[in-house]
Protein backbone atom coordinates (compact mmCIF):
# COMPACT_ATOMS: atom_id res chain seq x y z
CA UNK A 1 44.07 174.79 -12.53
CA UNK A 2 47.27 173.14 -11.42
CA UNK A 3 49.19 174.30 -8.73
CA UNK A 4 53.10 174.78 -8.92
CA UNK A 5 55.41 171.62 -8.91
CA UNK A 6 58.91 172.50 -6.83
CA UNK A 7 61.73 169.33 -7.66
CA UNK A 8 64.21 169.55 -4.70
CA UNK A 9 66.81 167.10 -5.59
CA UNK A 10 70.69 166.99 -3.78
CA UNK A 11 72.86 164.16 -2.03
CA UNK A 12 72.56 162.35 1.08
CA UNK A 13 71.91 165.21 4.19
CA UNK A 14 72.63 167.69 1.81
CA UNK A 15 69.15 169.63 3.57
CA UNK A 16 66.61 168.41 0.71
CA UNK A 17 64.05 167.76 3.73
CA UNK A 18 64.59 170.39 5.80
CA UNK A 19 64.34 172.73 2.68
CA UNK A 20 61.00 171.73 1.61
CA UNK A 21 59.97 171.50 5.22
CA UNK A 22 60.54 175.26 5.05
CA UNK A 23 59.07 176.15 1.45
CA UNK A 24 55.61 173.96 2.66
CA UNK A 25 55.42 175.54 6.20
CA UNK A 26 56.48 179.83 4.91
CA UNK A 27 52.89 178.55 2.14
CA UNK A 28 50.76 179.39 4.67
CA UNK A 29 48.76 176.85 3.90
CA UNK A 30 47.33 173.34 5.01
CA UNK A 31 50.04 171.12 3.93
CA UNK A 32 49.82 167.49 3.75
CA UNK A 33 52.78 165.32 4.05
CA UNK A 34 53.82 162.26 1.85
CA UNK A 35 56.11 159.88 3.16
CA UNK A 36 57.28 156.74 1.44
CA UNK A 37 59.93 155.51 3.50
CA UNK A 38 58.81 152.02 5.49
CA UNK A 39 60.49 151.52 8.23
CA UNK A 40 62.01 147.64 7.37
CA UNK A 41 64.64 147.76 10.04
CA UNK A 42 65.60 149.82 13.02
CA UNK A 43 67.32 152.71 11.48
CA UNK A 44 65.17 153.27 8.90
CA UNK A 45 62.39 153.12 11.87
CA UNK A 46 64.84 155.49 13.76
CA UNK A 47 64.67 158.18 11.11
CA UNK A 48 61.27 158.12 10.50
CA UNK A 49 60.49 159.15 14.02
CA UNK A 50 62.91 161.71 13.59
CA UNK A 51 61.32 163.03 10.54
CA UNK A 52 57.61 162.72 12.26
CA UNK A 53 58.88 164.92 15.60
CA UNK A 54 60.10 167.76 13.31
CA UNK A 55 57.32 168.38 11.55
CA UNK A 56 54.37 170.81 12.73
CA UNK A 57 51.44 168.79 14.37
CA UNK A 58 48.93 170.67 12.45
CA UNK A 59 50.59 168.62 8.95
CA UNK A 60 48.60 165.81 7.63
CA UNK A 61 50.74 162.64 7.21
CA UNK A 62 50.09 160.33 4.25
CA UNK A 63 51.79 157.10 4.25
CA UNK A 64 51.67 156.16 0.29
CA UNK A 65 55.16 153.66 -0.19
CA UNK A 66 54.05 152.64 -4.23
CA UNK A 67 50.76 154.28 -6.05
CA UNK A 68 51.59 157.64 -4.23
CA UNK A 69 49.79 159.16 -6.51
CA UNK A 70 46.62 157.53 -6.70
CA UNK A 71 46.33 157.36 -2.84
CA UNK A 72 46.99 161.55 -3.07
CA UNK A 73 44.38 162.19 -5.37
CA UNK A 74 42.13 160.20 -3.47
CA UNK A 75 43.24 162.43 -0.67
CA UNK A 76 40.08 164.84 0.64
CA UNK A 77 39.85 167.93 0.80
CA UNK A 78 42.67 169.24 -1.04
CA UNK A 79 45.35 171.03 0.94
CA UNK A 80 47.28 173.80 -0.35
CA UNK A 81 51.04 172.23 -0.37
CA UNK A 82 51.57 168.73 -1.29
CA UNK A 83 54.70 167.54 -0.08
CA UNK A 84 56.28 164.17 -1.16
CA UNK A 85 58.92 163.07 0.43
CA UNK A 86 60.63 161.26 -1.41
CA UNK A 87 60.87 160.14 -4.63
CA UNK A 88 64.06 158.34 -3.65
CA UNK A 89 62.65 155.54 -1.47
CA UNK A 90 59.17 155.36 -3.80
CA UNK A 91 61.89 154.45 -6.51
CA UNK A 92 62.96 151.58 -4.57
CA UNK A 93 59.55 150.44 -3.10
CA UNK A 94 58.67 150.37 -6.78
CA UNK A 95 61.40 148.17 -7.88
CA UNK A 96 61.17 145.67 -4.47
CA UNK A 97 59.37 143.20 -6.56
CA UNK A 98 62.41 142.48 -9.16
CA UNK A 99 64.48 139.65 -8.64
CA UNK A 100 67.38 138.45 -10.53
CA UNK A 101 68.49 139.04 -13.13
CA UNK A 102 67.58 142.32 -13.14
CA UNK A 103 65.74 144.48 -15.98
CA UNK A 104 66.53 147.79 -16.50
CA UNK A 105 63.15 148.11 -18.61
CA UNK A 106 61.34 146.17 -16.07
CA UNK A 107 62.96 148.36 -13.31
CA UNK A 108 62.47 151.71 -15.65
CA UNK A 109 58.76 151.13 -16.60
CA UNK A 110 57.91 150.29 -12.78
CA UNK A 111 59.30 153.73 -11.56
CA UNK A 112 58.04 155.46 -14.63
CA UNK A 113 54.37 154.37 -13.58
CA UNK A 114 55.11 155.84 -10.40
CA UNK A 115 56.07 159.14 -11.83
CA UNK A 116 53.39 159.32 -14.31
CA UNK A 117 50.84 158.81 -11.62
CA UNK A 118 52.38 161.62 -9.77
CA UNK A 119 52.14 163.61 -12.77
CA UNK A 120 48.50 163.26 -13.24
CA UNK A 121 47.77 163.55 -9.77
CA UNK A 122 49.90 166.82 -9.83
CA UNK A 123 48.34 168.67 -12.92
CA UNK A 124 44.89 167.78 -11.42
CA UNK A 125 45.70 169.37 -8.44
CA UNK A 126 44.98 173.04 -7.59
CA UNK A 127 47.73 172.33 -4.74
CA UNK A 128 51.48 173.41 -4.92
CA UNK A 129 53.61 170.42 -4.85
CA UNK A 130 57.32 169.85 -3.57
CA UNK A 131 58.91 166.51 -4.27
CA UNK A 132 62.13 165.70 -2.69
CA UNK A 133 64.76 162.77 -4.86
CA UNK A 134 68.29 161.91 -3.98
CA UNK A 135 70.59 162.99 -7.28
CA UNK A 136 72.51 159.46 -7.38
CA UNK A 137 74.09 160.24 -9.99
CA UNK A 138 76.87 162.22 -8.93
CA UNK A 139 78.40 159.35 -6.85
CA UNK A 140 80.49 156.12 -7.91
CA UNK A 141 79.10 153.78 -10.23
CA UNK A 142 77.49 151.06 -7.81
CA UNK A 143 79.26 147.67 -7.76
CA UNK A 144 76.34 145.45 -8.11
CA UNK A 145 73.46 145.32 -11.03
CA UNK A 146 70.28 145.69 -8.42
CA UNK A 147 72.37 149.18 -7.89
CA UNK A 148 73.14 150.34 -11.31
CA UNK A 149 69.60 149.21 -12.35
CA UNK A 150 68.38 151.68 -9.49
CA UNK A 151 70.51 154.28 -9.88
CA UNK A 152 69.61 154.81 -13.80
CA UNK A 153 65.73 154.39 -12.91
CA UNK A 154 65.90 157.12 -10.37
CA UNK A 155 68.00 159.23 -12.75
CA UNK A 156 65.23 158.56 -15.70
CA UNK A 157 62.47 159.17 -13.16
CA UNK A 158 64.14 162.58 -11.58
CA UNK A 159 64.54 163.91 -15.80
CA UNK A 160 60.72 163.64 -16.03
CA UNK A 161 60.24 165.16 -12.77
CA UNK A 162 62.71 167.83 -13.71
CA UNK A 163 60.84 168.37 -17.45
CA UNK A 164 57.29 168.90 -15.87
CA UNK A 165 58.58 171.52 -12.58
CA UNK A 166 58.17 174.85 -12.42
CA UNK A 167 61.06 175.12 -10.57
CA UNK A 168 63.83 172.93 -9.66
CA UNK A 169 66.55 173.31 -7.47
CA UNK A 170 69.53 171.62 -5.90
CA UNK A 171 70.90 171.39 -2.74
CA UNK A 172 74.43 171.58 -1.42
CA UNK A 173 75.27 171.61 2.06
CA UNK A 174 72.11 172.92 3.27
CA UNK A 175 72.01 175.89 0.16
CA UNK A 176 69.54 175.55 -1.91
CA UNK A 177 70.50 176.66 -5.77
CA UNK A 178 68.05 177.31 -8.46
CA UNK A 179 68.31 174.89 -11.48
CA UNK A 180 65.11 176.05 -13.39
């Protein structure tokens, strides 16, 4: 039987992490942590280590940047609390291998796969999951196409998320707020 899916979605800092952090570690149980950030220059390097010291040292990291969820269903044994952090940079990992001019099918149907995967990997699952997404599109329109073409993937790919959860909720400021 599948487990719960949790979508925590909000702005940049607006405590998506740090909420989920929370929600995995009050479970109880063994939780195993998804990152898909890569760390492709310093800062990005910076806040991984950040992210890595936080978290309890009895967590299992999984490092999945594209086919997240084939590499957690692969994943044995099954913990209790899958959390996948975040949808957000798995988006863009996905879509590294467009190049001008850029598709928003292409772009669409390469995140898509990613969220379908998740979504089979989820209902499989007896786990609870908690994926973490940026809301992007509450902000200005981006002033380049590689931007709008993200922006609107990531949108698309947050709806389907959204559709399947048992619960989603949005953060502000560090408050979490119940959506569904």
């Amino acid at each position: 039987m599948a487990g719960t899916l949790t979508l925590i979605l909000g702005g940049v800092r607006s405590g998506k992490s740090s909420h989920a952090e929370k929600l995995a570690a009050a479970h109880g149980g063994q939780v195993l942590y998804v990152a898909t950030g890569e760390p492709h220059d310093e800062e990005m390097a910076e806040r991984i280590r950040n992210h890595r010291a936080q978290r309890p040292a009895e967590w299992t990291t999984l490092e999945a940047p594209t086919r997240t969820g084939n590499a957690i269903a692969a994943f044995k044994p099954e913990p209790a609390v899958i959390l996948l952090d975040c949808m957000t940079l798995l988006a863009g990992n996905a879509m590294a291998v467009l190049s001008e001019p850029y598709s928003s099918n292409t772009a669409e149907n390469l995140v898509q796969m990613e969220v379908t995967r998740l979504l089979d990997a989820q209902r499989a699952s007896s786990a609870d999951w908690l994926i973490v997404s940026n809301e992007v599109g509450l902000g200005v329109v981006p002033p380049y196409p590689l931007g709008r073409v993200y922006r609107d993937a990531l949108g698309r790919a947050n709806q389907s998320l959204a559709a399947a959860a048992d619960t989603v909720l949005f953060m502000i400021a560090g408050i979490p707020m119940k959506v569904k």
